[in-house]
C-alpha atoms as a PDB file:
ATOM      1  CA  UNK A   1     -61.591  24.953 118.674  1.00  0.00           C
ATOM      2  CA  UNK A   2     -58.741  26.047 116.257  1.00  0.00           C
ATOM      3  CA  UNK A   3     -57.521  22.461 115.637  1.00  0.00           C
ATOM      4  CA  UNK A   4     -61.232  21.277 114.482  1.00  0.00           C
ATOM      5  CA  UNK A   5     -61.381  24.631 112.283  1.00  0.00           C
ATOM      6  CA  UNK A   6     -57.905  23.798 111.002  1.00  0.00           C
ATOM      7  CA  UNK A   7     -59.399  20.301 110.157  1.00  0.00           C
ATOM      8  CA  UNK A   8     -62.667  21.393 108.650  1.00  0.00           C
ATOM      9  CA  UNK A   9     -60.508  23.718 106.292  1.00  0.00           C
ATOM     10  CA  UNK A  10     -58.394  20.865 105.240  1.00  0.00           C
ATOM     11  CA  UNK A  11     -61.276  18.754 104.501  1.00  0.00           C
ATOM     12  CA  UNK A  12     -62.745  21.713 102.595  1.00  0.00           C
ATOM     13  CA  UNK A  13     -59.259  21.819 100.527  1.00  0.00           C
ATOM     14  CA  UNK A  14     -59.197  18.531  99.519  1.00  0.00           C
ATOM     15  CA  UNK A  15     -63.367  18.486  98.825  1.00  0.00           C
ATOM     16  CA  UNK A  16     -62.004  21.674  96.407  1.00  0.00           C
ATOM     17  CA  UNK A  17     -59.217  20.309  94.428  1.00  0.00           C
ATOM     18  CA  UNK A  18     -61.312  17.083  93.639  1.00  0.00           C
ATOM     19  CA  UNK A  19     -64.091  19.366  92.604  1.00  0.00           C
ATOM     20  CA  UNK A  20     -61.870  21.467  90.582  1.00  0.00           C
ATOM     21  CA  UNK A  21     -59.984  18.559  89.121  1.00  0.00           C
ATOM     22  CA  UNK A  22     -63.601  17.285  87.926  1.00  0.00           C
ATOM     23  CA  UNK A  23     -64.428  20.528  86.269  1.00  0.00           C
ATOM     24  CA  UNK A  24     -67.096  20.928  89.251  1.00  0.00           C
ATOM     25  CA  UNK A  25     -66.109  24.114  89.897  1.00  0.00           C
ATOM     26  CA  UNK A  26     -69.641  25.133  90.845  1.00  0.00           C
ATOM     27  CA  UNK A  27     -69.210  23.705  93.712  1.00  0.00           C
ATOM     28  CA  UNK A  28     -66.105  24.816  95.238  1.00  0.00           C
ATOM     29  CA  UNK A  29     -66.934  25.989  98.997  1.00  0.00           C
ATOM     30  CA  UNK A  30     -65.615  29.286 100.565  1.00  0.00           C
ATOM     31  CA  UNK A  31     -66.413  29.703 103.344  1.00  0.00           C
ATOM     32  CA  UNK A  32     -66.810  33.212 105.427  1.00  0.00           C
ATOM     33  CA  UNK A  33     -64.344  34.037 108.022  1.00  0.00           C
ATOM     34  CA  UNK A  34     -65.254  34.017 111.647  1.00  0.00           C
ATOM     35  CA  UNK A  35     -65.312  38.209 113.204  1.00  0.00           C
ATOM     36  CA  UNK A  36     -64.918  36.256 116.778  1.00  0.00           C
ATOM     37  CA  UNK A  37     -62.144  37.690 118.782  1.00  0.00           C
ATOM     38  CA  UNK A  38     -60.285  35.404 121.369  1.00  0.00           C
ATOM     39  CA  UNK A  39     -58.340  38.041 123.772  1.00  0.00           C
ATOM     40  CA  UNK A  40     -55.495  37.157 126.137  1.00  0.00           C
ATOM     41  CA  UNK A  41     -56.101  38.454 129.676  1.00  0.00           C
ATOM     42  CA  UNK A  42     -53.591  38.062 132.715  1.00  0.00           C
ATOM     43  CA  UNK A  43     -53.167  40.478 136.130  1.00  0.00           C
ATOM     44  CA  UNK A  44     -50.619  43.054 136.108  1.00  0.00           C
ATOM     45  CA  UNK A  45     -48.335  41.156 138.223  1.00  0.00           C
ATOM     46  CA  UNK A  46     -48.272  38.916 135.342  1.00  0.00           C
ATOM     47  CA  UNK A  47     -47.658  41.432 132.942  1.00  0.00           C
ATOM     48  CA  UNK A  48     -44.709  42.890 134.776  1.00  0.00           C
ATOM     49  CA  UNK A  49     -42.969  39.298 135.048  1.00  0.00           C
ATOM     50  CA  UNK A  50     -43.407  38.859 131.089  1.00  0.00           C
ATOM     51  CA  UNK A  51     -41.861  41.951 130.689  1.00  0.00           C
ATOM     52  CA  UNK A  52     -38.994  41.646 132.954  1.00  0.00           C
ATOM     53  CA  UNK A  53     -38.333  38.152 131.352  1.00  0.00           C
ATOM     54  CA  UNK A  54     -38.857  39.528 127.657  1.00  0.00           C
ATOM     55  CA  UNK A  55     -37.192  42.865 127.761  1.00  0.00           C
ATOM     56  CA  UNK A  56     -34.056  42.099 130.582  1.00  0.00           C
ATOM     57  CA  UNK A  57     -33.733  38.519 131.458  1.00  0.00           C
ATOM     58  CA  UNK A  58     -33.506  37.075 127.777  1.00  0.00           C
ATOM     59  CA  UNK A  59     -31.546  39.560 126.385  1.00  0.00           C
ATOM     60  CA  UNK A  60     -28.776  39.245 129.854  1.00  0.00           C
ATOM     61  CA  UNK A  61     -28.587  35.626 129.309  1.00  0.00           C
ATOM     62  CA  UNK A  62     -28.035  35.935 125.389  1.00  0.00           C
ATOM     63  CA  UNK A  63     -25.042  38.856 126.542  1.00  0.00           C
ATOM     64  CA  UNK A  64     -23.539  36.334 129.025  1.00  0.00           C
ATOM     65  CA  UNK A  65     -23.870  33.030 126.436  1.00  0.00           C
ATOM     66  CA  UNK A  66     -21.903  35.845 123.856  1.00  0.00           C
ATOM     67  CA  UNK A  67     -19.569  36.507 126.213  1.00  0.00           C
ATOM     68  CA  UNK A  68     -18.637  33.687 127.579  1.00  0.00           C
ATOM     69  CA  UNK A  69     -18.223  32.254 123.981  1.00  0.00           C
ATOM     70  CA  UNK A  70     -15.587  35.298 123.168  1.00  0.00           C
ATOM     71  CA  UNK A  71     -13.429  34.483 125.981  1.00  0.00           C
ATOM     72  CA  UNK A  72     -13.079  31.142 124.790  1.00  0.00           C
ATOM     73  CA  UNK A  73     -12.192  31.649 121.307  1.00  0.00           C
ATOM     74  CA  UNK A  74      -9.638  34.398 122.479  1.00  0.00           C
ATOM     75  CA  UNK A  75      -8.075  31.787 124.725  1.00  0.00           C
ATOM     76  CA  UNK A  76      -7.141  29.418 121.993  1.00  0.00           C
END
């Protein structure tokens, strides 16, 4: 759905800037946006795993990548 919106706009770009270029500028098309609300739902057990990942794994790996990097330029 976003993809053929994303398409429409560009088609509604181009249709523009050839209007405009041509002095048409009467009609230029704006269009309204869309009040349409797509919401993200998952389970809590989902939930909880995303935030485990986000808020300790990441972070633990990114700590152990930083460390492991020190060590090795203080062995040289």
């Amino acid at each position: 759905m976003a993809i053929t919106q994303e398409l429409e706009s560009g088609e509604d770009f181009f249709v523009n800037a050839v209007s405009w270029m041509l002095g048409e500028e009467d009609s230029i098309i704006v269009h309204a946006k869309s009040l349409s609300y797509d919401y993200l739902t998952m389970d809590s057990q989902t939930s909880a795993l995303l935030k485990v990942l986000t808020v300790g794994v990441v972070p633990l790996v990114f700590l152990g990548i930083g460390i492991v990097i020190w060590v090795r330029r203080r062995q040289r």
